[in-house]
PDB file of N, CA and C in Angstrom:
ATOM      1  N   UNK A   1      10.153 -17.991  12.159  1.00  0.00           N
ATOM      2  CA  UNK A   1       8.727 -18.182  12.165  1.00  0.00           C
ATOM      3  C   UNK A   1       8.207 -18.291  10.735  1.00  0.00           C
ATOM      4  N   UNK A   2       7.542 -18.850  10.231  1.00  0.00           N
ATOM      5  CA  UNK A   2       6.666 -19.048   9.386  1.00  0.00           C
ATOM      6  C   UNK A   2       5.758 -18.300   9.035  1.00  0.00           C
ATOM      7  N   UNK A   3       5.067 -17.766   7.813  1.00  0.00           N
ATOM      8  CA  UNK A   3       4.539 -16.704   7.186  1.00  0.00           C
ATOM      9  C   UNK A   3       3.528 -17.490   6.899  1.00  0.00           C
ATOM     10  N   UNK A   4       2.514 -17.253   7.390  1.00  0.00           N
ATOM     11  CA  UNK A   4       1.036 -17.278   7.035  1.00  0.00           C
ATOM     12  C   UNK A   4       0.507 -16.729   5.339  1.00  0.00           C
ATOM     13  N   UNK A   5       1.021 -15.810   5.141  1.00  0.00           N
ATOM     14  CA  UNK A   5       0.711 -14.592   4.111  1.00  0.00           C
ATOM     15  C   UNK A   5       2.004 -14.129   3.301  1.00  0.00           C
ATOM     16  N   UNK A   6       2.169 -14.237   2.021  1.00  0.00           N
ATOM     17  CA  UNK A   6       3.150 -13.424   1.370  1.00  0.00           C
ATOM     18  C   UNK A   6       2.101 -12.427   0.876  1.00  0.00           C
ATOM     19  N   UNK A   7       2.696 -10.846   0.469  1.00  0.00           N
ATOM     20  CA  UNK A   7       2.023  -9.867   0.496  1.00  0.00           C
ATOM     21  C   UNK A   7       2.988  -9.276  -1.149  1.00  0.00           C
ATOM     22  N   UNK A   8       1.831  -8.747  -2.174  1.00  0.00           N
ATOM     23  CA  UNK A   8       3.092  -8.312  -3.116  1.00  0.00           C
ATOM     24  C   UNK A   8       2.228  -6.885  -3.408  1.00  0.00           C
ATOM     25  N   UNK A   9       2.799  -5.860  -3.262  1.00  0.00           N
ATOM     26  CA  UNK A   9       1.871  -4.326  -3.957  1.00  0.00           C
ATOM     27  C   UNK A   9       2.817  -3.976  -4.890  1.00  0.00           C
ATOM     28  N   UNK A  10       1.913  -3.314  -5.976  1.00  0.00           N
ATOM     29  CA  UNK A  10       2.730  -2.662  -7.768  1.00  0.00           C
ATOM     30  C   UNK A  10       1.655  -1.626  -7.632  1.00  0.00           C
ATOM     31  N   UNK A  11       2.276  -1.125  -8.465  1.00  0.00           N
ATOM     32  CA  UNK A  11       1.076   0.501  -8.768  1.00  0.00           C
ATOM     33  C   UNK A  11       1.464   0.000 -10.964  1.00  0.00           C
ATOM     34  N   UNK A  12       0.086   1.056 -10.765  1.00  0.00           N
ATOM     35  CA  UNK A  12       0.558   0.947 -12.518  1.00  0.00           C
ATOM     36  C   UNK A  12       1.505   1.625 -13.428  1.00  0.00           C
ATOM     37  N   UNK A  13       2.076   2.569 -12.701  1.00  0.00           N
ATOM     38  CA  UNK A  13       2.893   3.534 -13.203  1.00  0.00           C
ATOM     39  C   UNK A  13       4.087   3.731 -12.228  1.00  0.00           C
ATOM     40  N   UNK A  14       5.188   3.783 -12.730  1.00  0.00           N
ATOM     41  CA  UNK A  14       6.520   3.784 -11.576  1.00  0.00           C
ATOM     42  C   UNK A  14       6.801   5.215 -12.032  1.00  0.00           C
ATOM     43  N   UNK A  15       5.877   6.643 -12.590  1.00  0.00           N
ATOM     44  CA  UNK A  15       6.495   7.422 -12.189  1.00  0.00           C
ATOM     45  C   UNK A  15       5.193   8.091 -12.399  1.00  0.00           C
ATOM     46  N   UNK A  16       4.706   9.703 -11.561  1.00  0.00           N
ATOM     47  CA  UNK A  16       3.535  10.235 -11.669  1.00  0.00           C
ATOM     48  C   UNK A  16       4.076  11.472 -11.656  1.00  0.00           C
ATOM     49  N   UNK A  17       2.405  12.444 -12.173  1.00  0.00           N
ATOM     50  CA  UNK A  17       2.322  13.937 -12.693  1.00  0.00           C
ATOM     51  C   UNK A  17       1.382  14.155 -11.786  1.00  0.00           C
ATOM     52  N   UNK A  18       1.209  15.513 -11.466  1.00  0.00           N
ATOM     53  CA  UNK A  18       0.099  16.218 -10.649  1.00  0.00           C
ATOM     54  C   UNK A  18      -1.120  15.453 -11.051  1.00  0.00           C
ATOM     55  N   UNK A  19      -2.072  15.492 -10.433  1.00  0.00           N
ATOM     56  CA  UNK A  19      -3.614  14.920 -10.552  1.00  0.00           C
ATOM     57  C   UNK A  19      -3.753  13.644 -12.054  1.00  0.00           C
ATOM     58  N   UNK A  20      -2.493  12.883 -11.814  1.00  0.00           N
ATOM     59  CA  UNK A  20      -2.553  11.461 -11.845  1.00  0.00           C
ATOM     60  C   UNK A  20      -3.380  10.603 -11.226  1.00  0.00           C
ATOM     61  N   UNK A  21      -3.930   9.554 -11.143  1.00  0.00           N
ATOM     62  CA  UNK A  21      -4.336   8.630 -10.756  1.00  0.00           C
ATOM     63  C   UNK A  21      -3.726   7.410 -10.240  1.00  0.00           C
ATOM     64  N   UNK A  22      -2.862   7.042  -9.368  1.00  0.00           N
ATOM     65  CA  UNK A  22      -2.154   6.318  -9.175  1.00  0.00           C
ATOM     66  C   UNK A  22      -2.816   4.637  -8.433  1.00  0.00           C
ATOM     67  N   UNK A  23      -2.656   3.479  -9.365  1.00  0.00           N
ATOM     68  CA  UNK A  23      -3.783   2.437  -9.191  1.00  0.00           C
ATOM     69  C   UNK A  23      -3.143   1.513  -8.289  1.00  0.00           C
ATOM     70  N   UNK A  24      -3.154   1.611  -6.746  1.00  0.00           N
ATOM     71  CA  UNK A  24      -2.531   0.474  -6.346  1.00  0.00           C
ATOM     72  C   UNK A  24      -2.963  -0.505  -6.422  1.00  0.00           C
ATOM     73  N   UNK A  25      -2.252  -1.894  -6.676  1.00  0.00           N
ATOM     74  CA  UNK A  25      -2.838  -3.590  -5.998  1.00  0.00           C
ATOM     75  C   UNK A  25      -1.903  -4.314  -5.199  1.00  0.00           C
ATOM     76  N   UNK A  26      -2.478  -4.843  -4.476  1.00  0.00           N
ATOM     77  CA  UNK A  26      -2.009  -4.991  -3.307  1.00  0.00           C
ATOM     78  C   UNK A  26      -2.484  -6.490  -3.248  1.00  0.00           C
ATOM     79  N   UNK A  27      -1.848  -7.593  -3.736  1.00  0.00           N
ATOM     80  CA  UNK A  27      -1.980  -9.415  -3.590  1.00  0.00           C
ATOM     81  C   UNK A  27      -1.552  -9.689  -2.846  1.00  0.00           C
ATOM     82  N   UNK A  28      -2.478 -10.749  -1.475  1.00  0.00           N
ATOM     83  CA  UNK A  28      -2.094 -11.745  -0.395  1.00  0.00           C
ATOM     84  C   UNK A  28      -2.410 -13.039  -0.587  1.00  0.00           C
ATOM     85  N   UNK A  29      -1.501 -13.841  -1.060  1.00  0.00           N
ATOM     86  CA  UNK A  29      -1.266 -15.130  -0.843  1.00  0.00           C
ATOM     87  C   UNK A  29      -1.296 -15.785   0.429  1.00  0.00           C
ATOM     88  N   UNK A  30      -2.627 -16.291   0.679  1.00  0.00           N
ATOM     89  CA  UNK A  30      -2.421 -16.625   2.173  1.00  0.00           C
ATOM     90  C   UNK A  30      -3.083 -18.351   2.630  1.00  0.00           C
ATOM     91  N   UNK A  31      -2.209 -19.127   2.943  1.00  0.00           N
ATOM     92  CA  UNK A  31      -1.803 -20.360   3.321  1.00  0.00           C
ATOM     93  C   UNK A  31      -3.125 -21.162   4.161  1.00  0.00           C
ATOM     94  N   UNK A  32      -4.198 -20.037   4.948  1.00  0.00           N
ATOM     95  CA  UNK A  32      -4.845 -20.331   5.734  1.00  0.00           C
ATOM     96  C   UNK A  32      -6.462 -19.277   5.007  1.00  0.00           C
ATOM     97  N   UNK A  33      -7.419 -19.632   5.712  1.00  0.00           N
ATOM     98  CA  UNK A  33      -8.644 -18.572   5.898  1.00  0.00           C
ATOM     99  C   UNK A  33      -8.370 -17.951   7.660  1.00  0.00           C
ATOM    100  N   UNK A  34      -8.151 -16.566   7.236  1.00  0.00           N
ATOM    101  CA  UNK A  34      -8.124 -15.848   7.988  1.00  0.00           C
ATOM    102  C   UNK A  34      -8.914 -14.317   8.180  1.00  0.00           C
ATOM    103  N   UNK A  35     -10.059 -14.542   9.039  1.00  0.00           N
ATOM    104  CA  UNK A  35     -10.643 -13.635   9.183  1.00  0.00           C
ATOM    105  C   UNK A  35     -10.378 -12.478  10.242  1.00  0.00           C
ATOM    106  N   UNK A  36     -10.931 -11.207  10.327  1.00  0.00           N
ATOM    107  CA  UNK A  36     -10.574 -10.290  11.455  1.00  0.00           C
ATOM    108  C   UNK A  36      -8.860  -9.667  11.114  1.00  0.00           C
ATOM    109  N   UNK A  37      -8.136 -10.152   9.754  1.00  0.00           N
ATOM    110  CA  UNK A  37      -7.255  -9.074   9.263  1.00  0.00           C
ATOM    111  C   UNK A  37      -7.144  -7.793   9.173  1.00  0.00           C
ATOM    112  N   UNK A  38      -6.322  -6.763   8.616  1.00  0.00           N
ATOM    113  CA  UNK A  38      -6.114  -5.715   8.886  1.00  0.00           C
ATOM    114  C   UNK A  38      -5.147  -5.646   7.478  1.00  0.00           C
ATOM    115  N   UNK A  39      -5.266  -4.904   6.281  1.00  0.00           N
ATOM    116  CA  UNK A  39      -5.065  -4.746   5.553  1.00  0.00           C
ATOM    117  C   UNK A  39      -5.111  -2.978   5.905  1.00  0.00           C
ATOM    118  N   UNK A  40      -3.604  -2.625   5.338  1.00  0.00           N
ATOM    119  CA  UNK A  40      -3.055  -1.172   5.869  1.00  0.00           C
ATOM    120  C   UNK A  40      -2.009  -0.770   4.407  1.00  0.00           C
ATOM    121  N   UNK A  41      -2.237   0.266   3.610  1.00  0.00           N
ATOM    122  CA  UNK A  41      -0.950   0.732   2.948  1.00  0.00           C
ATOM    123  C   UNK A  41      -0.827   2.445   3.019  1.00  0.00           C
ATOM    124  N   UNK A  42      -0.006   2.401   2.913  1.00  0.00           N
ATOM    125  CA  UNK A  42       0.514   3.433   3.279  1.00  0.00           C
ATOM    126  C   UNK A  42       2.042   4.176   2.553  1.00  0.00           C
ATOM    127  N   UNK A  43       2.331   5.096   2.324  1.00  0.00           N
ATOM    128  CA  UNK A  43       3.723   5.493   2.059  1.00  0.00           C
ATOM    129  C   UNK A  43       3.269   7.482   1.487  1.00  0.00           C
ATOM    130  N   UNK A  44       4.294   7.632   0.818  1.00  0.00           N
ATOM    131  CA  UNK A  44       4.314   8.782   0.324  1.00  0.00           C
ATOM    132  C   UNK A  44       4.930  10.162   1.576  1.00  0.00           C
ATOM    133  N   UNK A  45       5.510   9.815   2.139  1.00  0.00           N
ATOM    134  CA  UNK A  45       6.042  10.110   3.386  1.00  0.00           C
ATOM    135  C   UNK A  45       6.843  11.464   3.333  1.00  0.00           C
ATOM    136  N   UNK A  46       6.341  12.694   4.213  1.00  0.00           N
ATOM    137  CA  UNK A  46       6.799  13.841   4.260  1.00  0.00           C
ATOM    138  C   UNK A  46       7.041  14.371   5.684  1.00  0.00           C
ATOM    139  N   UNK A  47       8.055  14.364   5.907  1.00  0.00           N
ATOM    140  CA  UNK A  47       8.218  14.996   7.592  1.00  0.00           C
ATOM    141  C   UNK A  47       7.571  13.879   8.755  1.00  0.00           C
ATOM    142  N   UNK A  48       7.980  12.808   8.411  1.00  0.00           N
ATOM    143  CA  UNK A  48       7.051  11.854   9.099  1.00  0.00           C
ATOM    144  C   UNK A  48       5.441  11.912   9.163  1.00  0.00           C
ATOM    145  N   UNK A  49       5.158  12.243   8.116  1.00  0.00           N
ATOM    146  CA  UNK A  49       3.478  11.896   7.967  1.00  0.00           C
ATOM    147  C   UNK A  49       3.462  11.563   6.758  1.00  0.00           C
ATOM    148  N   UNK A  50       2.459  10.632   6.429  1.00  0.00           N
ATOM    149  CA  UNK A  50       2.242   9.712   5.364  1.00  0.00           C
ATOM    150  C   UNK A  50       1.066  10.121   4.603  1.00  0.00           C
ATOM    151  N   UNK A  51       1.147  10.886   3.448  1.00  0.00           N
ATOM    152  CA  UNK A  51      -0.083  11.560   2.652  1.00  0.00           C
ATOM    153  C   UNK A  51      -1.035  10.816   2.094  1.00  0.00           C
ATOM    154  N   UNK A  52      -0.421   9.520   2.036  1.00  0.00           N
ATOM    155  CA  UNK A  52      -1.288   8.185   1.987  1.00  0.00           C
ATOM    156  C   UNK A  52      -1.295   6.885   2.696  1.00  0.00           C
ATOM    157  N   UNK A  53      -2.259   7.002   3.659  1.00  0.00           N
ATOM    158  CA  UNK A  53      -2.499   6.210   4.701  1.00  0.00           C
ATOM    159  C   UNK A  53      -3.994   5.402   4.493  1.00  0.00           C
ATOM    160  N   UNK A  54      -3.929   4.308   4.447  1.00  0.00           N
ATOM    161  CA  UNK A  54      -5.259   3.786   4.209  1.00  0.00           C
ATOM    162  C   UNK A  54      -5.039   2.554   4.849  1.00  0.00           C
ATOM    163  N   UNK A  55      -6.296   2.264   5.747  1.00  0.00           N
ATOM    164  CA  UNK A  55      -6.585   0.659   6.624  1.00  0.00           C
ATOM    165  C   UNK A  55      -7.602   0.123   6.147  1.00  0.00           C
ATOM    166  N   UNK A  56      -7.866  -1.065   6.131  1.00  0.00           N
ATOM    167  CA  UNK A  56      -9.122  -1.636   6.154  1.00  0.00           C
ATOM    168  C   UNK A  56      -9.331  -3.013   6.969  1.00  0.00           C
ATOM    169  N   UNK A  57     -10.354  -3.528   7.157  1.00  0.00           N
ATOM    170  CA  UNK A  57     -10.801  -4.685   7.603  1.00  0.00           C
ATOM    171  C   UNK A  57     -10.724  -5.287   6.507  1.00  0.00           C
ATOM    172  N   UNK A  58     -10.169  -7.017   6.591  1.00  0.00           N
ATOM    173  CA  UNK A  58     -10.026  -8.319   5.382  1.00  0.00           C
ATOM    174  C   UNK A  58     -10.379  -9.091   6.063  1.00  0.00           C
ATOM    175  N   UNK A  59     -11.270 -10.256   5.434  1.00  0.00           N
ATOM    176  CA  UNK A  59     -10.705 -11.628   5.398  1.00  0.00           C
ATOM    177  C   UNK A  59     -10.121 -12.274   4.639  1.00  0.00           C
ATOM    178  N   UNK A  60      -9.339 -13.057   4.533  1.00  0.00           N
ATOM    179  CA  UNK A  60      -8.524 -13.963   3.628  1.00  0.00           C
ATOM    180  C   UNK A  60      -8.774 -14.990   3.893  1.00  0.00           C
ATOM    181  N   UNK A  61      -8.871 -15.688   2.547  1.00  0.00           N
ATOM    182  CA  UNK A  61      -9.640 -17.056   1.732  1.00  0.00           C
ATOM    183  C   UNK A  61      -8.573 -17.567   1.755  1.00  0.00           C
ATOM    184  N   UNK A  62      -7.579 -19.022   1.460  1.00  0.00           N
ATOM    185  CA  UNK A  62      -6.826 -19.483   1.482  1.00  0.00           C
ATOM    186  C   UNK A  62      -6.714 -19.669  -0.109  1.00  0.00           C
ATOM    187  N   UNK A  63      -5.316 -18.913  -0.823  1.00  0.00           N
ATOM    188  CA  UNK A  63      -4.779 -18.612  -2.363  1.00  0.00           C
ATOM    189  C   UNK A  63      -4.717 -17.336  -2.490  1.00  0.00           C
ATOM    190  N   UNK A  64      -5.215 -16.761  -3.313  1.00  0.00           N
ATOM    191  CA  UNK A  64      -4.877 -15.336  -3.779  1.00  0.00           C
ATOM    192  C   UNK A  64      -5.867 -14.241  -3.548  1.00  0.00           C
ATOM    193  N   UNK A  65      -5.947 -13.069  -2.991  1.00  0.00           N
ATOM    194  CA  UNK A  65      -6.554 -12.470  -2.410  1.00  0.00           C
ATOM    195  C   UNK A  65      -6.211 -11.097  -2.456  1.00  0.00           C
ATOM    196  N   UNK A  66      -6.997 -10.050  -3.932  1.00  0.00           N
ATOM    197  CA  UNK A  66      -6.398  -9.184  -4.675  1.00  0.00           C
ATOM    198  C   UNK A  66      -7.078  -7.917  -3.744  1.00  0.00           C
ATOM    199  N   UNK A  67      -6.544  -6.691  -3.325  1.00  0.00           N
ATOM    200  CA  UNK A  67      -7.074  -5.545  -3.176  1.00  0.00           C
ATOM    201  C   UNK A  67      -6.463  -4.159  -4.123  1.00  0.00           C
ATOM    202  N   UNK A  68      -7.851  -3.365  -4.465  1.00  0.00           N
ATOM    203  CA  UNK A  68      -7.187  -2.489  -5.237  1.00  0.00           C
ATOM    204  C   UNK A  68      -7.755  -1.379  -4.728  1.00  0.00           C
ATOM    205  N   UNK A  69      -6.791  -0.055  -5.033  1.00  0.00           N
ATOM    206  CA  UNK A  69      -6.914   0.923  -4.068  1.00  0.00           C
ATOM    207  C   UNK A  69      -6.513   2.190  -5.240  1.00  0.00           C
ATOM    208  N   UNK A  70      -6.857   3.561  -4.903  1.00  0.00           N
ATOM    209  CA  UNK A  70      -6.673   4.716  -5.963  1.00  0.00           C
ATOM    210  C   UNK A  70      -6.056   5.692  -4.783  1.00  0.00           C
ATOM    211  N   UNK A  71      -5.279   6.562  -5.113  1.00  0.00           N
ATOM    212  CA  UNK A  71      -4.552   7.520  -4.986  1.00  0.00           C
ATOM    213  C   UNK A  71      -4.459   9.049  -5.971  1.00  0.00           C
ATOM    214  N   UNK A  72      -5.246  10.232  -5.914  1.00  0.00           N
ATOM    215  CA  UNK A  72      -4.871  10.853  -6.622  1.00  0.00           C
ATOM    216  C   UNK A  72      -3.843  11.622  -6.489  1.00  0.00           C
ATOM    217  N   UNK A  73      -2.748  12.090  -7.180  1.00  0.00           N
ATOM    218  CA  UNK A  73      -1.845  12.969  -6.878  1.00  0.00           C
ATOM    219  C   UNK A  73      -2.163  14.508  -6.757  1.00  0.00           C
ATOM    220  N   UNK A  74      -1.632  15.162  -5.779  1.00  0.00           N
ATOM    221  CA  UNK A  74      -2.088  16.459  -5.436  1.00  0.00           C
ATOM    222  C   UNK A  74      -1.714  17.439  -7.159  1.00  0.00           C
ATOM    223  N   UNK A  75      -2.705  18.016  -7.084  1.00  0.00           N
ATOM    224  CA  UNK A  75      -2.548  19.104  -8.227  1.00  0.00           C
ATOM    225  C   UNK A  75      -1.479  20.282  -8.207  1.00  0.00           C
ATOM    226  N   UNK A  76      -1.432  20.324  -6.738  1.00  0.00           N
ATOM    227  CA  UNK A  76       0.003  21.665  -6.684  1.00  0.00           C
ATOM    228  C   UNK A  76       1.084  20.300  -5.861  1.00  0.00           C
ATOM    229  N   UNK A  77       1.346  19.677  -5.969  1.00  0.00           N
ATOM    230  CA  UNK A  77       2.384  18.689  -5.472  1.00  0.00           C
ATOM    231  C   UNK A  77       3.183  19.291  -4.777  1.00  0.00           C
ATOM    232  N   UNK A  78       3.849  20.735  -4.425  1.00  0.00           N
ATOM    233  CA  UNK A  78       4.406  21.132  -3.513  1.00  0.00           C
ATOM    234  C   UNK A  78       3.824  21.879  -2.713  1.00  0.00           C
ATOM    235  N   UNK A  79       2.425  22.654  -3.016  1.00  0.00           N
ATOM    236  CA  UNK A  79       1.600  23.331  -1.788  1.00  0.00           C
ATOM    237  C   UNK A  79       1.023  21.778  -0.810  1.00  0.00           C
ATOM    238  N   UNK A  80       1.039  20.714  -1.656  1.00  0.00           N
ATOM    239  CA  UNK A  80       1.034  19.752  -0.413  1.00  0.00           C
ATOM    240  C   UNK A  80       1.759  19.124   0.564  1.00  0.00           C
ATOM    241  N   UNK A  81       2.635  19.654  -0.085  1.00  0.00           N
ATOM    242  CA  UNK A  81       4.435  18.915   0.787  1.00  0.00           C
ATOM    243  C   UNK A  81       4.743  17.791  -0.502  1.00  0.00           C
ATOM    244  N   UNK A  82       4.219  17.600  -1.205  1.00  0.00           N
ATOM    245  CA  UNK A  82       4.922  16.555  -1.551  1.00  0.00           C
ATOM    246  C   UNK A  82       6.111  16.980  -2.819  1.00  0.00           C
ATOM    247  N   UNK A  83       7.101  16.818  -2.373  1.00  0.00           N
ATOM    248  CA  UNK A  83       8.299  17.341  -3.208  1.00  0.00           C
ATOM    249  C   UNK A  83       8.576  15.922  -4.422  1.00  0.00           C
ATOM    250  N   UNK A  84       9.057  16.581  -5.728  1.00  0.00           N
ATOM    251  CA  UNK A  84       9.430  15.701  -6.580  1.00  0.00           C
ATOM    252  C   UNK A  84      10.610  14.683  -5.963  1.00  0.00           C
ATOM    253  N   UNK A  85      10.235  13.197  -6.171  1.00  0.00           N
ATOM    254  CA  UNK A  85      11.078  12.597  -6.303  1.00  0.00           C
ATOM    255  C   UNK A  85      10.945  10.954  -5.935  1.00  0.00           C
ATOM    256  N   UNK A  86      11.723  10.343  -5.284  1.00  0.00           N
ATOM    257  CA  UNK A  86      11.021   8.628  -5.119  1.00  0.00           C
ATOM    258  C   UNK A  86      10.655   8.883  -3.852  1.00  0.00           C
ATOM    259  N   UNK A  87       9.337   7.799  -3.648  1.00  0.00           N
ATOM    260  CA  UNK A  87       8.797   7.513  -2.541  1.00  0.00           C
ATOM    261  C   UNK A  87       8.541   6.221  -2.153  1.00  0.00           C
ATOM    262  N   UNK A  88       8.212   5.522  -1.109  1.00  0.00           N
ATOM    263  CA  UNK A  88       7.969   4.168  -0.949  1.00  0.00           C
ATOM    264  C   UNK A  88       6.263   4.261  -0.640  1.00  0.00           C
ATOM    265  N   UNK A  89       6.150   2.936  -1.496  1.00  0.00           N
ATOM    266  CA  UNK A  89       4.772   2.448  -0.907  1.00  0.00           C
ATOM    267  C   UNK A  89       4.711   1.292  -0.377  1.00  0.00           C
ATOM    268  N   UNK A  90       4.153   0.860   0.935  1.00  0.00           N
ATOM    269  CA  UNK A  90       4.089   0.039   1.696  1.00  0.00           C
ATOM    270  C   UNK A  90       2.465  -0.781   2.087  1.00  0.00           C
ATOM    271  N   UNK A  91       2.900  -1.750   1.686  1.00  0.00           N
ATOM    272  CA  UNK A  91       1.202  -2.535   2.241  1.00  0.00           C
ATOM    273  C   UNK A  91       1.976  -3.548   3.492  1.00  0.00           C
ATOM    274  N   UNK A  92       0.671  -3.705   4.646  1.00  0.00           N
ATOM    275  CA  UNK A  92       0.823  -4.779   5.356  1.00  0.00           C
ATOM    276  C   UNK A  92      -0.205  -5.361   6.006  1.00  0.00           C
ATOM    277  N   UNK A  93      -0.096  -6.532   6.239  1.00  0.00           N
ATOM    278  CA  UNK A  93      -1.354  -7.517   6.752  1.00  0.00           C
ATOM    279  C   UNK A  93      -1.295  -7.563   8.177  1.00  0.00           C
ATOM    280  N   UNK A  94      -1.892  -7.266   8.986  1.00  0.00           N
ATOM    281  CA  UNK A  94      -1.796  -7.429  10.351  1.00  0.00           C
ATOM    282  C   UNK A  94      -3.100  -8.191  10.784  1.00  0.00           C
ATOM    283  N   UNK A  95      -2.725  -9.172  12.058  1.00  0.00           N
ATOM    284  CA  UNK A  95      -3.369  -9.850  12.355  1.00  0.00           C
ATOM    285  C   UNK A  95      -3.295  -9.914  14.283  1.00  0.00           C
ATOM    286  N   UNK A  96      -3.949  -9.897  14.622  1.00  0.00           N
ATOM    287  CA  UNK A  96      -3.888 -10.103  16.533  1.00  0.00           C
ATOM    288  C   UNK A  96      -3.060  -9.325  16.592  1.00  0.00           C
ATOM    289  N   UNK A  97      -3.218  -8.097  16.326  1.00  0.00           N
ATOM    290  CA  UNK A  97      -1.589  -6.958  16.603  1.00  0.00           C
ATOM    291  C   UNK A  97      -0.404  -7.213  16.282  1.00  0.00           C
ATOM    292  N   UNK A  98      -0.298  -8.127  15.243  1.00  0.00           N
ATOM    293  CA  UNK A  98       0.628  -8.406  14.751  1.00  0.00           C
ATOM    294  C   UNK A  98       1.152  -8.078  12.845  1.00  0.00           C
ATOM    295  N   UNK A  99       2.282  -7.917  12.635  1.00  0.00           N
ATOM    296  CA  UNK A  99       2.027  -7.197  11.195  1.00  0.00           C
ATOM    297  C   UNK A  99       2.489  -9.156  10.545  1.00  0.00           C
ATOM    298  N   UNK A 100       1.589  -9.749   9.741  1.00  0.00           N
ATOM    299  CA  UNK A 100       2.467 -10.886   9.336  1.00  0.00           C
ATOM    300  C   UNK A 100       2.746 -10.845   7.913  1.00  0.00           C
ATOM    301  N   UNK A 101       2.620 -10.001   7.207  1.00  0.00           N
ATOM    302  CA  UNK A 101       2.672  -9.777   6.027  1.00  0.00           C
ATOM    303  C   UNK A 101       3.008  -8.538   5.307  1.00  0.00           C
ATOM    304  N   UNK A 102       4.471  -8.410   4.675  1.00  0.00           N
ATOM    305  CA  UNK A 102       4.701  -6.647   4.401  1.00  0.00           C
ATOM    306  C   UNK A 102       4.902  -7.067   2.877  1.00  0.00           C
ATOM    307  N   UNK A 103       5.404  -5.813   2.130  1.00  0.00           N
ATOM    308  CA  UNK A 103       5.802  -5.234   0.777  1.00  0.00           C
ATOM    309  C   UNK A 103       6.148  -4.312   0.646  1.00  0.00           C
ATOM    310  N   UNK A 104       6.947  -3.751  -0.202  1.00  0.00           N
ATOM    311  CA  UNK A 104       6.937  -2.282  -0.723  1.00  0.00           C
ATOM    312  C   UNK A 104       8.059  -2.324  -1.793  1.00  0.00           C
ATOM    313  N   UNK A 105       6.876  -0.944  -2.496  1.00  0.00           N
ATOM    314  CA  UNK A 105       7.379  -0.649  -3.939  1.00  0.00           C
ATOM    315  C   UNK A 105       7.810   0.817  -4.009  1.00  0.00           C
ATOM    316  N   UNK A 106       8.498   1.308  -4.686  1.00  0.00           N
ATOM    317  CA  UNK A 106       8.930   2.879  -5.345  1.00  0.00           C
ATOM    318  C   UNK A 106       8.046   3.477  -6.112  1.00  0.00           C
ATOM    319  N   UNK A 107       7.735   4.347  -6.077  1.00  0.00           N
ATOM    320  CA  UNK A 107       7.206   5.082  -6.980  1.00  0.00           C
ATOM    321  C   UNK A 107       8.051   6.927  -6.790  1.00  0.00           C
ATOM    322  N   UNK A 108       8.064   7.627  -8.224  1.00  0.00           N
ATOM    323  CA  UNK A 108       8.545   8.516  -8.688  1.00  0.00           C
ATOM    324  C   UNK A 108       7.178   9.495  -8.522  1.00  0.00           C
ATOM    325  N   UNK A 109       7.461  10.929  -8.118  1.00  0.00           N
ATOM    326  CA  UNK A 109       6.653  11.762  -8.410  1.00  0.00           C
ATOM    327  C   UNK A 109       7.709  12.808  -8.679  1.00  0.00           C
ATOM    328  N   UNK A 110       6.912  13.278 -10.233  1.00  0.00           N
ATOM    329  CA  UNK A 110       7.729  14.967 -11.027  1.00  0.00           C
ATOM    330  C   UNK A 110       6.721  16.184 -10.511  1.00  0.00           C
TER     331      UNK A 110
END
């Protein structure tokens, strides 16, 4: 099948400290105008729950189509669960219940 959307997310820093600021962007290249999207990232994953979960409503313009998003890191990083070490961050585009567009990047927490 054919991809409507390539999807690319970076953060600004590939490794973080307690009450960091962590800057996601999250670029969709998308082939068509598509409205009624679903722009979702998510990762940081502890015991199967995701300490960063974020959705939104998009439309997409046909070319490049930037979202940027903030994350602070917990100040006691282990009274939150989140233990030192790599994590994935994941963006995806969903459309009619469908995901047509993924990514994901690493990021380090000390």
């Amino acid at each position: 099948m054919h991809t409507l959307v390539n999807v690319s997310v970076q953060t600004n820093e590939g490794v973080y400290y307690p009450e960091d600021t962590m800057e996601i962007t999250v670029d969709v290249v998308s082939e068509k105008n598509i409205g009624g999207a679903e722009l979702r990232v998510y990762g940081l994953e502890k015991l199967g729950y995701y300490l960063f979960d974020r959705k939104k409503p998009v439309k997409l313009k046909i070319g490049v189509n930037r979202f940027e998003l903030e994350y602070i890191i917990p100040s006691c990083s282990a009274c939150s669960g989140l233990d030192a070490g790599a994590y994935d961050l994941i963006a995806e585009i969903e459309y009619v219940k469908r995901v047509i567009g993924v990514d994901n990047t690493s990021v380090e927490i000390r």
